[in-house]
Protein backbone atom coordinates (compact mmCIF):
# COMPACT_ATOMS: atom_id res chain seq x y z
CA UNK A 1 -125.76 -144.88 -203.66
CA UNK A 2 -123.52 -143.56 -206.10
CA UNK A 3 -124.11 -140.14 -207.61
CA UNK A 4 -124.54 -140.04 -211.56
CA UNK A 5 -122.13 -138.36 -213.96
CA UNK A 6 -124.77 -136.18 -214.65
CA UNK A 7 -125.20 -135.63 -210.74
CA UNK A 8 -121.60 -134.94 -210.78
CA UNK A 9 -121.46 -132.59 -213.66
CA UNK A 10 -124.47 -130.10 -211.99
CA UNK A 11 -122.24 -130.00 -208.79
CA UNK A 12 -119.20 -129.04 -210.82
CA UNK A 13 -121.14 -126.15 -212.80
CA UNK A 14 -122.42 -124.88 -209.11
CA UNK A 15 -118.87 -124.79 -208.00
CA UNK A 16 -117.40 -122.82 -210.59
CA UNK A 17 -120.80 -120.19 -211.30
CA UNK A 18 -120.54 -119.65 -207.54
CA UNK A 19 -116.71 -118.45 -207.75
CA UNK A 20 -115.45 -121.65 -205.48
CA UNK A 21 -112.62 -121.62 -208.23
CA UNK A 22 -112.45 -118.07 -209.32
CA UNK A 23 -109.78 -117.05 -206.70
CA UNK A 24 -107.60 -114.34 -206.99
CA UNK A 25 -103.96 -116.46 -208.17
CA UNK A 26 -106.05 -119.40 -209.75
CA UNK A 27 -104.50 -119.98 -213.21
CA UNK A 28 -106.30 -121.55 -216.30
CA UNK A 29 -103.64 -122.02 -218.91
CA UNK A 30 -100.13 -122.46 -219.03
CA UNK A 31 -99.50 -118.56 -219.03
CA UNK A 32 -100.95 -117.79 -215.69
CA UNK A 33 -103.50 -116.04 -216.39
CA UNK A 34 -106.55 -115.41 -213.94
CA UNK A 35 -110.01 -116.36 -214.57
CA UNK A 36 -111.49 -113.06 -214.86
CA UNK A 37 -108.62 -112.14 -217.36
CA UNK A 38 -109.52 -114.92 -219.32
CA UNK A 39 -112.96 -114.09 -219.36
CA UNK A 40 -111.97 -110.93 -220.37
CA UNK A 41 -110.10 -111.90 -222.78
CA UNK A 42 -112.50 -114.68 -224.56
CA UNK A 43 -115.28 -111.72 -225.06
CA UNK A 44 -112.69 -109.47 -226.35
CA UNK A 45 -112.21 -112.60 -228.68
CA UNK A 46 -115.65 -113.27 -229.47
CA UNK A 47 -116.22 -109.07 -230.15
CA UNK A 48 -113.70 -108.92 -232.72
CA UNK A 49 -115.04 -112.14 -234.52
CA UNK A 50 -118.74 -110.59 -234.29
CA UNK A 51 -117.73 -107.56 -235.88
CA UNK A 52 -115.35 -109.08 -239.02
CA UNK A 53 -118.61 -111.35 -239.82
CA UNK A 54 -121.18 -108.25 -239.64
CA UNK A 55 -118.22 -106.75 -241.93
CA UNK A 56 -118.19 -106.67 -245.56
CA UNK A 57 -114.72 -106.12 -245.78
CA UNK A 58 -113.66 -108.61 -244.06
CA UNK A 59 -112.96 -112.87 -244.98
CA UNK A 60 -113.87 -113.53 -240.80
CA UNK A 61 -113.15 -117.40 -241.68
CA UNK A 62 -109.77 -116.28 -242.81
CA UNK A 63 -108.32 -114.65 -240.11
CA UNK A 64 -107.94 -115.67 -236.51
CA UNK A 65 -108.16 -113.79 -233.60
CA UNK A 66 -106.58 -114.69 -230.48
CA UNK A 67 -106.13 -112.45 -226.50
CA UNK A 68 -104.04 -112.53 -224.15
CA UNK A 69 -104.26 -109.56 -221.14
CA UNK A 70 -106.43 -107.21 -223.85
CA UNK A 71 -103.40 -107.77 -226.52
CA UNK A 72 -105.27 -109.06 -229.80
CA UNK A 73 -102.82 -111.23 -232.13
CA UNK A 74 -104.47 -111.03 -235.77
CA UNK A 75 -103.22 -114.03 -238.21
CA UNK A 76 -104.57 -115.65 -241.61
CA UNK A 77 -104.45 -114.25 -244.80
CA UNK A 78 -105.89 -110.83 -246.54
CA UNK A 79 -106.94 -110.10 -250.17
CA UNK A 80 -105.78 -107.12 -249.93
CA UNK A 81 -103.67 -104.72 -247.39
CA UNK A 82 -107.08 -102.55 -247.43
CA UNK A 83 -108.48 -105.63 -245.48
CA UNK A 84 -105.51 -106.61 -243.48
CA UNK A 85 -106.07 -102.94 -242.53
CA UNK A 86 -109.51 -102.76 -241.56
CA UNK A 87 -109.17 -106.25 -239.74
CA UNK A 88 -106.95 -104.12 -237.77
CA UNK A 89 -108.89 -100.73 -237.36
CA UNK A 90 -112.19 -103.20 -236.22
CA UNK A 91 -110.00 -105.03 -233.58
CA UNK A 92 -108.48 -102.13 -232.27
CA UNK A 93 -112.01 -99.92 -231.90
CA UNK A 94 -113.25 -103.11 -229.62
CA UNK A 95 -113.87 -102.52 -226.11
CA UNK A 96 -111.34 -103.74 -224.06
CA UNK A 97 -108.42 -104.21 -226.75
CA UNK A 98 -104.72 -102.87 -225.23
CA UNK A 99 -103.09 -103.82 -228.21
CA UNK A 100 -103.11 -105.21 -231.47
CA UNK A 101 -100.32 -107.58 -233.43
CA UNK A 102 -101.03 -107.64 -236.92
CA UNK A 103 -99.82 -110.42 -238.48
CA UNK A 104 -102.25 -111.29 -241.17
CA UNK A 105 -100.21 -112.04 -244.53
CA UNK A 106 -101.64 -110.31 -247.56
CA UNK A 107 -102.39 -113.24 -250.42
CA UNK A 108 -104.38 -111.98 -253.57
């Protein structure tokens, strides 16, 4: 009898929550980067966005926030350098953030 796709999909998840793919050397994007750096890297991610939306200061919807190896790359546009600046000062007070490119372009 032939196992269902959902069947197959519960097998899958047990795999990969019991670390059959989380080897040391197993890559998950085209940069080579490890599991457990990407996992570090998505909360980093997911920090920084938590904080601009509990911000005032900050548009969140307007700026992007992307990691790679703890190195934060802002982009989107500001209303003002004051908020391209505290986009920056948030991102770079999150746990876990090595670096921060600031490329957010400043658009009254």
């Amino acid at each position: 009898m032939k196992a269902s796709n959902t069947s197959r999909a519960l097998i899958i998840a047990i795999a990969l929550s019991s670390g059959v793919l989380a080897v040391t050397g197993c890559s998950v994007a085209r940069n080579q980067q490890s599991v457990g750096s990407y996992m570090d890297d998505s909360g980093i991610t997911t920090a920084v966005k938590a904080k601009f939306a509990e911000d005032k200061t900050v548009a969140a919807t307007s700026i992007s926030v992307e990691t790679m190896k703890g190195v934060v790359q802002l982009s989107g546009f500001a209303k003002s350098q004051a908020e391209k600046d505290r986009a920056e000062s948030i991102t770079r007070n999150t746990k876990g953030v090595m670096g921060v490119r600031n490329s957010i372009v400043v658009r009254p």
